[in-house]
N, C-alpha and C. Protein backbone atom coordinates (compact mmCIF):
# COMPACT_ATOMS: atom_id res chain seq x y z
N UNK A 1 0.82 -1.20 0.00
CA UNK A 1 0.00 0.00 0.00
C UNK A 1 0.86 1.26 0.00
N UNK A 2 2.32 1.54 0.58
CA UNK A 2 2.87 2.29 0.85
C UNK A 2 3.65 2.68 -0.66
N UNK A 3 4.07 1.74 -1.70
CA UNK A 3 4.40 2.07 -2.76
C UNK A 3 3.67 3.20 -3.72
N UNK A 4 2.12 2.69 -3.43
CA UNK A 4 1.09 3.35 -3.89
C UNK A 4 0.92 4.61 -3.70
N UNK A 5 0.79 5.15 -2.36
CA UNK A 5 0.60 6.22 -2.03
C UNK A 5 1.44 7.01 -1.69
N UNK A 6 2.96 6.94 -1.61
CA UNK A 6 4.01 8.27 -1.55
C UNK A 6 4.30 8.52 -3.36
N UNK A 7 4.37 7.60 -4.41
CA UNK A 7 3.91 8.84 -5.75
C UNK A 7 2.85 9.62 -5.78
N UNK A 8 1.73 9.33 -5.17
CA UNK A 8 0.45 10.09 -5.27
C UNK A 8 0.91 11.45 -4.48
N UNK A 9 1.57 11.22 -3.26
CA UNK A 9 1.90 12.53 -2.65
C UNK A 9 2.67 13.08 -2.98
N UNK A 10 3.72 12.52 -3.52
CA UNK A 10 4.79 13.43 -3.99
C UNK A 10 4.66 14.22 -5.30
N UNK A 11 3.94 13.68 -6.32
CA UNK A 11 3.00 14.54 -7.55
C UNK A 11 2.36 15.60 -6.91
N UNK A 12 1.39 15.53 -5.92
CA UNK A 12 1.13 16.93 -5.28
C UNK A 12 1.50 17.71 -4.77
N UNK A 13 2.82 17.36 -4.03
CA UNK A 13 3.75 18.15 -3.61
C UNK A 13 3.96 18.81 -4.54
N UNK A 14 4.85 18.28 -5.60
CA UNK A 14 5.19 19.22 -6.51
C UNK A 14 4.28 19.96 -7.67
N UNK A 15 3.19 19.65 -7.98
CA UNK A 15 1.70 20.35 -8.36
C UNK A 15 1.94 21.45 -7.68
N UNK A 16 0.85 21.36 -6.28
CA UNK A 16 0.73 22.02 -5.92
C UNK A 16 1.26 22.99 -4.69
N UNK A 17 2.82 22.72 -4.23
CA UNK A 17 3.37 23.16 -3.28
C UNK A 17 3.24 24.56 -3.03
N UNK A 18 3.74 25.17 -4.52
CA UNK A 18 3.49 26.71 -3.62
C UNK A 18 2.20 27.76 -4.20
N UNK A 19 0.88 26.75 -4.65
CA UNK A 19 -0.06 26.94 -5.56
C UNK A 19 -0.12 27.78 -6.16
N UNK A 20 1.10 27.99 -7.08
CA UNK A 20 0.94 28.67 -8.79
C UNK A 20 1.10 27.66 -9.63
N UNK A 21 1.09 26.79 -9.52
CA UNK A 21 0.07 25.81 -10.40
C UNK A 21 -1.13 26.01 -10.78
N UNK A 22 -1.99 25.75 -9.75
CA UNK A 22 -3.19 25.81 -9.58
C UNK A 22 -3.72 27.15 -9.87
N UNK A 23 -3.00 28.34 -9.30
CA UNK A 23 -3.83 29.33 -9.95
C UNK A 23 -3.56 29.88 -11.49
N UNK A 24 -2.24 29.33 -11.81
CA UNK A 24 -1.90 29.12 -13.51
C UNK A 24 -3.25 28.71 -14.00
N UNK A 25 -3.58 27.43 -13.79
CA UNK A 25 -4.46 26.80 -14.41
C UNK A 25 -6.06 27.68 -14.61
N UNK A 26 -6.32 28.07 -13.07
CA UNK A 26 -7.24 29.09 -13.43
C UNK A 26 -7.49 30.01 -14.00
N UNK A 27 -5.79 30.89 -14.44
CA UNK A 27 -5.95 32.07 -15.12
C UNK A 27 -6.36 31.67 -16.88
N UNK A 28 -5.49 30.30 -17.15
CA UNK A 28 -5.49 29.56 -18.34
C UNK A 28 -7.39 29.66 -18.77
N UNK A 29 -7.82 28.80 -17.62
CA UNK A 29 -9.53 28.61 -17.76
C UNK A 29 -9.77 30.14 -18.71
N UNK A 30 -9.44 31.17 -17.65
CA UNK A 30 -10.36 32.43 -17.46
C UNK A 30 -10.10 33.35 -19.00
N UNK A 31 -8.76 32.68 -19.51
CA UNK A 31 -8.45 33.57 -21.06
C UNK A 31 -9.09 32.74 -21.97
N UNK A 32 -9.59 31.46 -21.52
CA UNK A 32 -10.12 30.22 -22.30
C UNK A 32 -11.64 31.06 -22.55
N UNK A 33 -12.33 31.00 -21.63
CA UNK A 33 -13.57 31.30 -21.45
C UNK A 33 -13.58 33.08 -22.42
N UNK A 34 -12.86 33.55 -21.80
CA UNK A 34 -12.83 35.42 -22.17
C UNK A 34 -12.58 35.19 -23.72
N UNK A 35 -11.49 34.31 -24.41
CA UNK A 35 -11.95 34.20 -25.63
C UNK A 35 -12.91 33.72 -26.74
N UNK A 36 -13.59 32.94 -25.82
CA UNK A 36 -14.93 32.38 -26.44
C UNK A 36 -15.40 33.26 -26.66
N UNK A 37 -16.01 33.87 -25.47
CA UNK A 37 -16.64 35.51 -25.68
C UNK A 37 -16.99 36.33 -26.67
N UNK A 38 -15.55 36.91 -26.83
CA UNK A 38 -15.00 37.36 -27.78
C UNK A 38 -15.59 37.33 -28.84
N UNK A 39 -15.02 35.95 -29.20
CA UNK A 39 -15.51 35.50 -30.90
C UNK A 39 -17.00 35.19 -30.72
N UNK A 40 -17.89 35.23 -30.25
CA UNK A 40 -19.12 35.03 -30.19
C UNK A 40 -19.59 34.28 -30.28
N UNK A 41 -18.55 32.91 -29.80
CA UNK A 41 -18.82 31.43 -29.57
C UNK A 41 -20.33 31.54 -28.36
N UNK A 42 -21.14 30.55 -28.42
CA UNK A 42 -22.23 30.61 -27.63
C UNK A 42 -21.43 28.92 -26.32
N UNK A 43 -21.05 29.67 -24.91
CA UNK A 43 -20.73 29.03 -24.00
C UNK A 43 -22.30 28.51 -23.18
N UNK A 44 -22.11 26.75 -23.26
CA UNK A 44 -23.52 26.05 -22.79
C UNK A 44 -23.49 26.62 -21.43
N UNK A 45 -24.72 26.62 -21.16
CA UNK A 45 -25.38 27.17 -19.75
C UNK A 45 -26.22 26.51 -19.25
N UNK A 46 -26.40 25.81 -18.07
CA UNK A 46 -27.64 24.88 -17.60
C UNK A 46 -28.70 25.50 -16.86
N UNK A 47 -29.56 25.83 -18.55
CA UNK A 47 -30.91 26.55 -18.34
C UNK A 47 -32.26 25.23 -17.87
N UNK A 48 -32.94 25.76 -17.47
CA UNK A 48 -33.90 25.01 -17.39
C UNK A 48 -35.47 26.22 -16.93
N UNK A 49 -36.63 25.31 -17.21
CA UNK A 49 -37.73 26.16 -16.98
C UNK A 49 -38.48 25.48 -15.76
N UNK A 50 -38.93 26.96 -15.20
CA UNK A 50 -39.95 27.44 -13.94
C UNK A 50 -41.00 26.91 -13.93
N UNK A 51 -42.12 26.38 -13.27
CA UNK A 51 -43.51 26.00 -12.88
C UNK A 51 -43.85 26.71 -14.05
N UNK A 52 -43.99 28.46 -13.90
CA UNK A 52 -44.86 29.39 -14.33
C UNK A 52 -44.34 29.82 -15.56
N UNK A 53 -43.03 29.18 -16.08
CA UNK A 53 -42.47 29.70 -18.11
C UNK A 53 -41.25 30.16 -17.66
N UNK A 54 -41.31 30.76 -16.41
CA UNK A 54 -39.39 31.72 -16.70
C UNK A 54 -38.32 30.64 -16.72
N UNK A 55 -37.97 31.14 -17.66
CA UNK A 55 -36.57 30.20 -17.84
C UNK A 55 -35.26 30.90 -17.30
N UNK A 56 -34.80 30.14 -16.32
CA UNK A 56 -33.63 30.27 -14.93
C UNK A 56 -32.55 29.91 -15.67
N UNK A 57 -31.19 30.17 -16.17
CA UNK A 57 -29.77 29.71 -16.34
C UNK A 57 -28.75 30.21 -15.49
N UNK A 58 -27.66 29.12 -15.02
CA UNK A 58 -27.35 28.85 -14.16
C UNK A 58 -27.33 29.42 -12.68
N UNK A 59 -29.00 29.02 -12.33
CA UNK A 59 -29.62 29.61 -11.27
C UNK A 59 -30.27 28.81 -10.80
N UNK A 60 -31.20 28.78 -9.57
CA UNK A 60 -32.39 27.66 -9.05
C UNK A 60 -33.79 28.95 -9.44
N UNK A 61 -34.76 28.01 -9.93
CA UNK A 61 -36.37 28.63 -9.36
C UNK A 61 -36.43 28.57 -7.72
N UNK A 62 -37.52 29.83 -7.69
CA UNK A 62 -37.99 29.57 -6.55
C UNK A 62 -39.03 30.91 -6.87
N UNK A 63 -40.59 30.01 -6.28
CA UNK A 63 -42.27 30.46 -6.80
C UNK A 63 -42.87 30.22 -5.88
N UNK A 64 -42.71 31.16 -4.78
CA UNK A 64 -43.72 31.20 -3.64
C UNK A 64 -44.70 31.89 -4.39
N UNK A 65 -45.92 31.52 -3.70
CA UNK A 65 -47.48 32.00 -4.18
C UNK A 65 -47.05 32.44 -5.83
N UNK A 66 -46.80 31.14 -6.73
CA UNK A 66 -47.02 31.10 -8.06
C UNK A 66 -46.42 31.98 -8.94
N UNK A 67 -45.48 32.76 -8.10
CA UNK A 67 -44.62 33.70 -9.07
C UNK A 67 -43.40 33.49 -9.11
N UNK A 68 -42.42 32.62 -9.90
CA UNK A 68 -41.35 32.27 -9.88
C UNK A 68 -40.54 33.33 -10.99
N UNK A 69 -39.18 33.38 -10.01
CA UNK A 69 -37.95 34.39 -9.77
C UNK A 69 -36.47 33.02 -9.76
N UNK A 70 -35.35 33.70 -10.49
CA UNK A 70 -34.30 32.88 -9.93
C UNK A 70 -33.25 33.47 -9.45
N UNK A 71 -32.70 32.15 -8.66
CA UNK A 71 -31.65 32.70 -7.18
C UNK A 71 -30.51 32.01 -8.18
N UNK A 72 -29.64 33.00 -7.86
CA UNK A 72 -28.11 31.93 -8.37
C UNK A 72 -28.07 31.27 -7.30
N UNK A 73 -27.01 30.37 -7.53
CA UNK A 73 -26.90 28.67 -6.67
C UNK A 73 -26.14 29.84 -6.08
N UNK A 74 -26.10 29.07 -4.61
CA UNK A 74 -25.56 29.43 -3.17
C UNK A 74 -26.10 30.71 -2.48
N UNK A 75 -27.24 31.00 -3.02
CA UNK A 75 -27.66 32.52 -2.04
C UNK A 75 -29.08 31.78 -1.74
């Protein structure tokens, strides 16, 4: 078992030791995404529809007394 698991740690060590890796990678995402944009690529969104027709993307419904509004996820 011990063979197994000190490469696994030691790859993360060096990944992510002094995490500019990791935030490399995010900045990478963020010029990824900003150039889609750009060119007027259409980036998928997980829309979906309300009880009452409104259509929510990447948000939750929520239709107290039959009038539905959307919350972005986590509020």
């Amino acid at each position: 078992m011990m063979p197994v698991i000190l490469p696994l740690l030691l790859s993360l060590a060096i990944r992510g030791g002094d995490g500019q890796a990791i935030q490399g990678d995010r900045d990478l995402i963020a010029k990824l995404f900003k150039r889609y944009q750009e060119h007027g690529l259409s980036v998928k969104r997980a829309c979906h529809t309300c009880d009452d027709g409104t259509e929510c993307c990447d948000s939750r419904c929520s239709c107290p007394w039959n009038t539905c509004t959307c919350i972005p996820w986590g509020k």
